[in-house]
Protein backbone atom coordinates (compact mmCIF):
# COMPACT_ATOMS: atom_id res chain seq x y z
CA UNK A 1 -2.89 -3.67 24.62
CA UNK A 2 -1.75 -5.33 21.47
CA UNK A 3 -3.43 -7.63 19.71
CA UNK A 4 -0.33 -8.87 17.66
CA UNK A 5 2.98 -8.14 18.51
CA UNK A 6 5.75 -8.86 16.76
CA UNK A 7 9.46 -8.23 18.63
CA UNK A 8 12.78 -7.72 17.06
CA UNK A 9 12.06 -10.75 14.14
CA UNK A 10 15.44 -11.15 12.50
CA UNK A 11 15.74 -13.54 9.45
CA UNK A 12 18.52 -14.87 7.12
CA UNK A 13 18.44 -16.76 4.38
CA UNK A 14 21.99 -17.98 3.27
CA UNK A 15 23.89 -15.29 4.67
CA UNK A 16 21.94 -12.66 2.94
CA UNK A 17 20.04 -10.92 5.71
CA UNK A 18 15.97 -10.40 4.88
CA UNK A 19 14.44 -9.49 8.35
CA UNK A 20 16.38 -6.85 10.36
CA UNK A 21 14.84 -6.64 14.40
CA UNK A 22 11.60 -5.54 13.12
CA UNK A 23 8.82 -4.86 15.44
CA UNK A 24 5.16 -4.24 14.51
CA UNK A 25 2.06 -3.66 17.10
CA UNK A 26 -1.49 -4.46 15.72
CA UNK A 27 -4.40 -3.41 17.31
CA UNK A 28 -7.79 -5.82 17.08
CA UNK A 29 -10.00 -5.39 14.15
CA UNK A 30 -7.42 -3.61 12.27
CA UNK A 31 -6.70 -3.17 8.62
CA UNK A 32 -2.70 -3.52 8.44
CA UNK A 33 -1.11 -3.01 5.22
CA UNK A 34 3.05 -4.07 4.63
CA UNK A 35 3.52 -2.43 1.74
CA UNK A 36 6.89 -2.23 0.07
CA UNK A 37 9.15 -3.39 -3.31
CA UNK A 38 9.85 -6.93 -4.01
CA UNK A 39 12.37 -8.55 -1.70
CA UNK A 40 12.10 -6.11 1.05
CA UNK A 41 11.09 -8.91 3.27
CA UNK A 42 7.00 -8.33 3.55
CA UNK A 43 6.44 -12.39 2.61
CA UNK A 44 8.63 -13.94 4.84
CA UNK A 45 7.44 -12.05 7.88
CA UNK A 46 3.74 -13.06 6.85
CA UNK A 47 5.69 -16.78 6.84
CA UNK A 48 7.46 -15.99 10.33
CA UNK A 49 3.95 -15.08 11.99
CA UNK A 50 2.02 -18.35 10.41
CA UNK A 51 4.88 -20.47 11.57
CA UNK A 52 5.51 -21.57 8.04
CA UNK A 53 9.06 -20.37 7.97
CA UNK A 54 11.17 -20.45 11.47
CA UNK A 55 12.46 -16.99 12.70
CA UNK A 56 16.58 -16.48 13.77
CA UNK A 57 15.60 -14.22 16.52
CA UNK A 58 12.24 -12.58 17.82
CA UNK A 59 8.71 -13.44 19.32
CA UNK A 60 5.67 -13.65 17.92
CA UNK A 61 2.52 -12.79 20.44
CA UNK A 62 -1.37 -13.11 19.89
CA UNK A 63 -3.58 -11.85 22.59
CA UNK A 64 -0.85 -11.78 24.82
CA UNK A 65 0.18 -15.17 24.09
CA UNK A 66 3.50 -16.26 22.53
CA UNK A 67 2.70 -18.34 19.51
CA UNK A 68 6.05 -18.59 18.76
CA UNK A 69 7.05 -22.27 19.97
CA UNK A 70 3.94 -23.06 18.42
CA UNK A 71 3.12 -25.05 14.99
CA UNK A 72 1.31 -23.43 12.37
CA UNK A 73 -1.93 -25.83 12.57
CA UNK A 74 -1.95 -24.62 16.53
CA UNK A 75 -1.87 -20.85 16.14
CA UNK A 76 -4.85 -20.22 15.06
CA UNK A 77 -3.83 -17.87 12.10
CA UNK A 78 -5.25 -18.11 8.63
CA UNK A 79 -3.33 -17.36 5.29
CA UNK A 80 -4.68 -16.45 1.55
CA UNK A 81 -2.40 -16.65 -1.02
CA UNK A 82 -1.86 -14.59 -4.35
CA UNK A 83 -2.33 -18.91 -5.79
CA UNK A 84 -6.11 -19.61 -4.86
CA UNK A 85 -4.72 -22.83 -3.85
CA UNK A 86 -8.31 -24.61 -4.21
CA UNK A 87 -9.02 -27.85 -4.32
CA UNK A 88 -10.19 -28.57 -8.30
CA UNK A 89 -11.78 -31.59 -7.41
CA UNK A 90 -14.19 -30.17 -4.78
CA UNK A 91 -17.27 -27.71 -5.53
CA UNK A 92 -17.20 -24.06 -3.73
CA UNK A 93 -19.22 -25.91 -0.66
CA UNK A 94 -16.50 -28.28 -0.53
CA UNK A 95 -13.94 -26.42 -0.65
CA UNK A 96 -14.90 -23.78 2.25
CA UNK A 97 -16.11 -26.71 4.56
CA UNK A 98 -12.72 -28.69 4.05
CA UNK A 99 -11.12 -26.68 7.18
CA UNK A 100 -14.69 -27.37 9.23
CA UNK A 101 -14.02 -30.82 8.00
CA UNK A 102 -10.60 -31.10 10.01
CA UNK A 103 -11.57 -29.66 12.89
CA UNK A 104 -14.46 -32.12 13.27
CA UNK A 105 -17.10 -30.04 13.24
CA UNK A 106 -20.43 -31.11 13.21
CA UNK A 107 -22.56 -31.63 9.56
CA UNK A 108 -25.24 -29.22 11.29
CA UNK A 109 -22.22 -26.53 12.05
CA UNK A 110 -20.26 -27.21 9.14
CA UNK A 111 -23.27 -26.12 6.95
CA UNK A 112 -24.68 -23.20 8.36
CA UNK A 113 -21.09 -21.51 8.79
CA UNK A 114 -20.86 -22.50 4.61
CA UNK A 115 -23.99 -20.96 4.08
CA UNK A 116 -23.26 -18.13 6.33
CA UNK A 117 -19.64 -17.73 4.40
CA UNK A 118 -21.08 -17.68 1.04
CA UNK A 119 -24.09 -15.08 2.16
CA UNK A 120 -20.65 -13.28 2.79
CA UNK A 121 -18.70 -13.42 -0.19
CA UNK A 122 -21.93 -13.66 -2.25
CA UNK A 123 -22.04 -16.40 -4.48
CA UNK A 124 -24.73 -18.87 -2.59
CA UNK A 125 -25.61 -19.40 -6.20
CA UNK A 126 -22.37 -21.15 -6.82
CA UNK A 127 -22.11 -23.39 -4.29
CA UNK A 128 -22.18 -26.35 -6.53
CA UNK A 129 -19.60 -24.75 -9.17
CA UNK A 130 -16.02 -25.94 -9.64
CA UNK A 131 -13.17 -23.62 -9.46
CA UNK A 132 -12.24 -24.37 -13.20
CA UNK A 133 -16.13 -22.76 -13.45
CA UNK A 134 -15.29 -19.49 -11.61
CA UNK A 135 -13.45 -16.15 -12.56
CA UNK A 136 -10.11 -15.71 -11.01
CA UNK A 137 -11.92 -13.13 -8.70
CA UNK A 138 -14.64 -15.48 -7.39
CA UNK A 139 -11.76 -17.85 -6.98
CA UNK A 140 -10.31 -15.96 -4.61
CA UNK A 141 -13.79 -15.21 -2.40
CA UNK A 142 -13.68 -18.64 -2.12
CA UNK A 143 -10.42 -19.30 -0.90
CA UNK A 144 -10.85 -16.08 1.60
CA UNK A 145 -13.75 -17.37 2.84
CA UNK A 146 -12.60 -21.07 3.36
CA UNK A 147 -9.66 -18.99 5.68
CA UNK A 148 -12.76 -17.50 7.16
CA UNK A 149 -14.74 -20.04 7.88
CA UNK A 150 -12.37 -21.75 10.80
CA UNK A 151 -12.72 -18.40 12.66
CA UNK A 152 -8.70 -17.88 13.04
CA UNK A 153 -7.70 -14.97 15.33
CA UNK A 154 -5.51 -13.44 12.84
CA UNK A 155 -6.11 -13.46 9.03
CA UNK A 156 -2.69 -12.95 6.66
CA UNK A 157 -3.13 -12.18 3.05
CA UNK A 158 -0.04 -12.65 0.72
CA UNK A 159 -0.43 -10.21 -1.99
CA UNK A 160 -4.00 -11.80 -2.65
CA UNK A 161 -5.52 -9.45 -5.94
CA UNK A 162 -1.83 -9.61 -7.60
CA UNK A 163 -2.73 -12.34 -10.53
CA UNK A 164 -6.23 -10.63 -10.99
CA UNK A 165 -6.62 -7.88 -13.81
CA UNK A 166 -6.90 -4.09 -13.02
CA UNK A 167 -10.76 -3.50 -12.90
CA UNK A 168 -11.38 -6.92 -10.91
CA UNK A 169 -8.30 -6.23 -8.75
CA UNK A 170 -10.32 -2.80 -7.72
CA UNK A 171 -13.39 -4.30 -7.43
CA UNK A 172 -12.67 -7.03 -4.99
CA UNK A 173 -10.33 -4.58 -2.57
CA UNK A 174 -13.37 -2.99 -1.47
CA UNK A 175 -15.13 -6.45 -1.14
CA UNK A 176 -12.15 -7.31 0.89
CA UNK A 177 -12.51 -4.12 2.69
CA UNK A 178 -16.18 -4.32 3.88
CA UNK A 179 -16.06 -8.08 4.56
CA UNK A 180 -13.23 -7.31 7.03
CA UNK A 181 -15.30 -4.49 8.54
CA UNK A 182 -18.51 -6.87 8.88
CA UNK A 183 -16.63 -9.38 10.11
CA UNK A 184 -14.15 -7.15 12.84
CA UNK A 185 -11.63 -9.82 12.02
CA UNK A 186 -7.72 -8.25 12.22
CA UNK A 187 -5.59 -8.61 9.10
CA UNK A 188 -2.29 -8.19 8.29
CA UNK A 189 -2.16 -7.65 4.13
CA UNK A 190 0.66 -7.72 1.92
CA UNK A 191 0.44 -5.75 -0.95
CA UNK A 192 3.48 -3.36 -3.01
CA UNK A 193 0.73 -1.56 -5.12
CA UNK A 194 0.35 1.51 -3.25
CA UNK A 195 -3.28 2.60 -4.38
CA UNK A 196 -4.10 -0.47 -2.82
CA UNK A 197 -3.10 -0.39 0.35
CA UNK A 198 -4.00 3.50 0.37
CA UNK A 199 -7.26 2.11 0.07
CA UNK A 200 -7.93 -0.23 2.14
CA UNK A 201 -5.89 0.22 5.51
CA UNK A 202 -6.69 1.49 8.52
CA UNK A 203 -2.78 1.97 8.62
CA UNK A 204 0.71 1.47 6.54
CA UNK A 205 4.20 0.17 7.30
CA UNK A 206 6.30 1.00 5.08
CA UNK A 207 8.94 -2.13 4.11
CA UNK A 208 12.58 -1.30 2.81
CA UNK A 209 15.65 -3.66 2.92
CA UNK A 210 13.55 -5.96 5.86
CA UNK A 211 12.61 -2.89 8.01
CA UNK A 212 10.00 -1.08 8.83
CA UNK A 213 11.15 2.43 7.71
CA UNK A 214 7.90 4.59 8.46
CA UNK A 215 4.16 3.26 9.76
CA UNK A 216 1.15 6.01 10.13
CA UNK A 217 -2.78 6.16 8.76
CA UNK A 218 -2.71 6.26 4.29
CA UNK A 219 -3.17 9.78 5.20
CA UNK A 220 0.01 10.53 7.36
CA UNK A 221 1.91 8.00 5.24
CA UNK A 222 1.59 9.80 2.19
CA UNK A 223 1.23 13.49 3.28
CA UNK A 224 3.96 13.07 5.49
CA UNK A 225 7.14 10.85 3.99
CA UNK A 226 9.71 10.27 6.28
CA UNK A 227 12.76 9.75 3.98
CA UNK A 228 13.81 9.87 0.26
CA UNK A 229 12.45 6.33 0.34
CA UNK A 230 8.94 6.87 1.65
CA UNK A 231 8.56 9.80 -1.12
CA UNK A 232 9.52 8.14 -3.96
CA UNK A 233 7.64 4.92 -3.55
CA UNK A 234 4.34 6.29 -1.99
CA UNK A 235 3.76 9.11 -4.07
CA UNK A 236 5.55 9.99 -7.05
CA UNK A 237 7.37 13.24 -5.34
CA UNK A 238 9.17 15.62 -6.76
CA UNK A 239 13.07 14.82 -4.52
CA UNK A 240 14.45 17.68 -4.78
CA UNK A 241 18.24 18.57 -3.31
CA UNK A 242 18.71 21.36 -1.88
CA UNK A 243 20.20 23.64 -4.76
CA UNK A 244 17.96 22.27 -7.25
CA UNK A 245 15.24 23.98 -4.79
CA UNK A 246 17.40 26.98 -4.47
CA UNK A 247 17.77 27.21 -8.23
CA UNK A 248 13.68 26.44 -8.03
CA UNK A 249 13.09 29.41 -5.42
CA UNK A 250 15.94 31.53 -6.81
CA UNK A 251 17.04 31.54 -3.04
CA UNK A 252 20.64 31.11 -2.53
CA UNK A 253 20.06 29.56 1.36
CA UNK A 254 18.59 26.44 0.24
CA UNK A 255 21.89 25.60 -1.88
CA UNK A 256 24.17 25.48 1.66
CA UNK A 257 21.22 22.41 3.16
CA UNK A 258 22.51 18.36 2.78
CA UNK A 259 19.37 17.20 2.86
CA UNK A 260 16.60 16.52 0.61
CA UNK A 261 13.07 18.03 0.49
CA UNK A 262 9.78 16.17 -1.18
CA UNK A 263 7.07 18.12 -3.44
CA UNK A 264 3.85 16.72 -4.08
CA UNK A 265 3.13 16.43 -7.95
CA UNK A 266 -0.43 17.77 -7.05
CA UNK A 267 0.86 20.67 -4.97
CA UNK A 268 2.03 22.33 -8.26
CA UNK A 269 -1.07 24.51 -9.58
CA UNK A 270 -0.07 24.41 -13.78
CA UNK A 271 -1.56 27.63 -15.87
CA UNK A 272 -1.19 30.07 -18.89
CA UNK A 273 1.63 32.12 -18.44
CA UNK A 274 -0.52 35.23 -17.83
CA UNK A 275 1.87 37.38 -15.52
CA UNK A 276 4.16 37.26 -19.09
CA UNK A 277 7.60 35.89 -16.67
CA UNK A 278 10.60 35.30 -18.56
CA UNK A 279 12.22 31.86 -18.23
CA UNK A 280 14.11 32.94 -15.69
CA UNK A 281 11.88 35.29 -13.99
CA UNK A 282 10.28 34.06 -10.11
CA UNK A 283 7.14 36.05 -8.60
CA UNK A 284 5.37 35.69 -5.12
CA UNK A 285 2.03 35.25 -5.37
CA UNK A 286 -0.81 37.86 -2.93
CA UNK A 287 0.10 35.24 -0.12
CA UNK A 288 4.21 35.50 0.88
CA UNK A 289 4.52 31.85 0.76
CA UNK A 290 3.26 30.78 -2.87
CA UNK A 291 6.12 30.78 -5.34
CA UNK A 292 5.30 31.25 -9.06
CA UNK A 293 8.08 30.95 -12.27
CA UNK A 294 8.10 30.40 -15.50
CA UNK A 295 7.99 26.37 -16.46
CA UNK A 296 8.16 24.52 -20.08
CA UNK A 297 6.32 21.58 -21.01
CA UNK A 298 8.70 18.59 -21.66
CA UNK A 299 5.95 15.74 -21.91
CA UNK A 300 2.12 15.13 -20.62
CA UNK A 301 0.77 12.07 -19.72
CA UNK A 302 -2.77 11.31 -19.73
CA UNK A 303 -3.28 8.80 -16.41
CA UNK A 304 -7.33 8.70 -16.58
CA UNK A 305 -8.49 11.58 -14.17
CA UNK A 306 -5.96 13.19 -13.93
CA UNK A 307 -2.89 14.63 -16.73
CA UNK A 308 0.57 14.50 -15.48
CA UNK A 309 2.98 17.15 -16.74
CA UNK A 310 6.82 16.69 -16.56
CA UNK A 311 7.63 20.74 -16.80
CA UNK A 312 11.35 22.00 -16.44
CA UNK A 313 11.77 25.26 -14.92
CA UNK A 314 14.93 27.32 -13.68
CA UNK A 315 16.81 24.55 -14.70
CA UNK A 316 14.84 21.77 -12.52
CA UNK A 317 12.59 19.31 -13.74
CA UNK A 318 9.44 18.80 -11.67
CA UNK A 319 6.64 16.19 -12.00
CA UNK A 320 2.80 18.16 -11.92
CA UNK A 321 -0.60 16.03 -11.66
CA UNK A 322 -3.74 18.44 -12.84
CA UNK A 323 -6.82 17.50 -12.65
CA UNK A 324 -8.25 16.36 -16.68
CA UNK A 325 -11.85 17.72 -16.92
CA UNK A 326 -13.69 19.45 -19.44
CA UNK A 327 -12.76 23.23 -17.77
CA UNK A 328 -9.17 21.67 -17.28
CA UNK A 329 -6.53 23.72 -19.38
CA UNK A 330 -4.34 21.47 -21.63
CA UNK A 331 -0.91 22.44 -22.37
CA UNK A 332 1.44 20.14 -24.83
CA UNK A 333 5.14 19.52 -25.26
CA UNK A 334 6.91 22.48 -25.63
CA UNK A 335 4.16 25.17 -23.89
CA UNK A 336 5.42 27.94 -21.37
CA UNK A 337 3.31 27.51 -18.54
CA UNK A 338 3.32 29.29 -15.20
CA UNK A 339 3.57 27.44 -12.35
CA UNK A 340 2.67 27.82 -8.43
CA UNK A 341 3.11 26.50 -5.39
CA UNK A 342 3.12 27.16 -1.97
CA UNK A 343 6.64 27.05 0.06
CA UNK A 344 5.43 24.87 3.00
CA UNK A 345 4.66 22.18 0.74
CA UNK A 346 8.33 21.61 0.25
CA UNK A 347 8.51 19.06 2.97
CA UNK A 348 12.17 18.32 4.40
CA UNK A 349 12.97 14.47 4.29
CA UNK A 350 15.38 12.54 7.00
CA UNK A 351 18.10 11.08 5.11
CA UNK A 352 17.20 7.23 4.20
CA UNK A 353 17.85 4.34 6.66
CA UNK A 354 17.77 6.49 10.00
C-alpha cells in the first residue's frame, strides 16, 4: 500500500497551467527525488502536499488518510527550504526545540529529542552557537533537524543544498542520505541537479511542463530514457535522428525511421586510428554488433575524472566521455581518432509528451 499518494493534482496559476493530473505513489522509508528544469512545476507540488498552496483538482493521501481538507499545521508534514529560515536570535538548541516548544512538549522531552537531534546531525558542540556563527552547511543541519525533531510523517525538502557551494553541496547529500536511512523517515526531495538526485534516491520522477514524464530507480532512469526529454536532461546523450544514425552506421534503413534514438557519451570507446580508416570508411568490429569509423576531434573538455570529446564523424557530431587517467590516451582538436561502439546501445526514444 502507499504511503503517499498523490491523485490527478492539477494547478493553475493565472491561466498559465503548472500542474497537469499528476499522480505519484511513495512507498514508506523512501528516498523520492522530483527532479526536473526550473518551472516544470516540482515546488508547487511540494506546496500542494504541505497545504501551503491550495490544489484546483486532486487528493492528497498519507497512510491512507486524505490530508487534503486539512491545514498545513494538522498534516503532520515537515518542509526544509533552500532559505535556512532560522531564527537569528535563538542558539542551535533553540532553534531545533522551537517546534517541541509548540507542541507543548515537556522540558524533559524537549531536551533529550535536542540532544538526540544534534547526536544526529553532529554538532552537539554547537549547541550554544548562533546561526550568524555557522557555515551555510551547518545551517542547514540545523534547520533539517528542527523539521526532524517534531517527528512528521512525511519530510519535503525544497531544493535544500542549492545556495551551498559545490564541495559542501556534495558533502552534505550523503549526510542527508544516511540520516534518512538511520532515521527510515520518507522524503520527497526536490532537486534539478541531476548528480544529485542520482545520488541519493532510492527512485526518480522525472518533471517536464508539470508532469511526470518518466519515474524508475537512478539506474533505470538514466540507462533507460524514455523520450528526447529524459535523454537530454539526465545524461548528456548523444539524440540522434534517424539519418544522422544512418549516415553514422552507413546504413541506409535507419534514414526511412521518424523517431529518435539516444547514445550514451560513455558508450563511445575513443582510440588511435590504428585500423588506418579513411574519413569515410565504417568497419565491424570481431563482435557483429560493434560499429567502428573514422571520427575527428572538434574540442576536449577536461570535466575532472573524466575528458569529454566532441568528435564529428560521417558527417555527425557525437559527444564521447573517456575516462582521464594516467594510461588514458589524449587526443586534441583536430586528431583522427577511431571510434567504437556497440549497435544496441543506440536506444530508440518515444517521441516527447506521450
Amino acid at each position: 500500500m502507499s504511503y503517499l499518494l498523490i491523485e490527478n493534482v492539477n494547478k493553475t496559476y493565472n491561466s498559465t497551467s503548472v500542474l497537469h493530473e499528476l499522480n505519484l505513489e511513495v512507498m514508506e522509508g523512501e528516498m523520492v527525488t522530483l527532479l526536473g528544469p526550473s518551472g516544470c512545476g516540482k515546488s508547487t507540488l511540494l506546496r500542494c502536499i504541505s497545504g501551503l498552496t491550495d490544489m484546483d483538482k486532486g487528493s492528497v493521501h498519507l497512510e491512507g488518510r486524505n490530508i487534503t481538507p486539512l491545514a498545513p499545521k494538522d498534516r503532520n508534514v515537515g518542509m526544509v527550504f533552500q532559505s535556512y529560515a532560522l531564527f537569528p536570535n535563538m542558539n542551535v538548541y533553540d532553534n531545533i526545540a522551537f517546534g517541541l516548544s509548540m507542541k507543548k512538549k515537556s522540558s524533559q522531552q524537549i531536551k533529550s529529542r535536542v540532544e538526540e537531534m544534534l547526536q544526529l546531525i553532529d554538532l552537539t558542540e554547537k549547541a550554544k552557537s548562533y546561526p550568524h556563527e555557522l557555515s551555510g552547511g551547518q545551517q542547514q543541519r540545523v534547520s533539517l533537524a528542527r523539521s526532524l525533531a517534531v517527528e512528521p510523517k512525511l519530510m519535503l525538502m525544497d531544493e535544500p543544498l542549492s545556495a551551498l557551494d559545490a564541495k559542501i553541496r556534495k558533502h552534505l547529500r550523503t549526510e542527508l542520505r544516511q540520516i534518512q536511512k538511520r532515521v527510515g523517515m520518507t522524503m520527497l526531495f526536490v532537486t534539478h541537479d541531476q548528480e544529485e538526485a542520482l545520488t541519493i534516491s532510492d527512485k526518480i520522477c522525472l518533471m517536464n511542463q508539470g508532469r511526470i514524464v518518466q519515474t524508475g530507480s537512478p539506474d533505470e532512469v538514466y540507462s533507460k530514457p524514455k523520450d528526447e526529454f529524459a535523454a537530454r536532461f539526465i545524461g548528456s546523450y548523444n539524440v540522434l535522428s534517424g539519418e544522422e544514425l544512418s549516415m553514422l552506421l552507413a546504413e541506409p534503413a535507419y534514414s526511412k525511421s521518424a523517431g529518435k534514438y539516444a547514445l550514451r557519451p560513455e558508450a563511445i570507446h575513443v582510440k588511435q586510428n590504428s585500423l588506418g580508416l579513411q574519413p569515410t570508411s565504417t568497419s565491424s568490429g570481431s563482435d557483429a554488433a560493434a560499429h567502428i569509423c573514422l571520427g575527428l576531434v572538434e574540442e576536449a573538455v577536461m570535466l575532472g575524472n573524466i575528458i569529454r570529446y566532441r568528435i564529428e564523424a560521417n558527417g555527425v557530431r557525437l559527444l564521447a566521455d573517456v575516462l582521464n587517467g594516467d594510461q588514458a590516451m589524449k587526443f586534441h582538436e583536430g586528431d583522427a581518432v577511431q571510434i567504437q561502439f556497440d549497435r544496441q546501445a543506440c536506444l530508440p526514444l518515444a517521441p516527447s509528451g506521450t
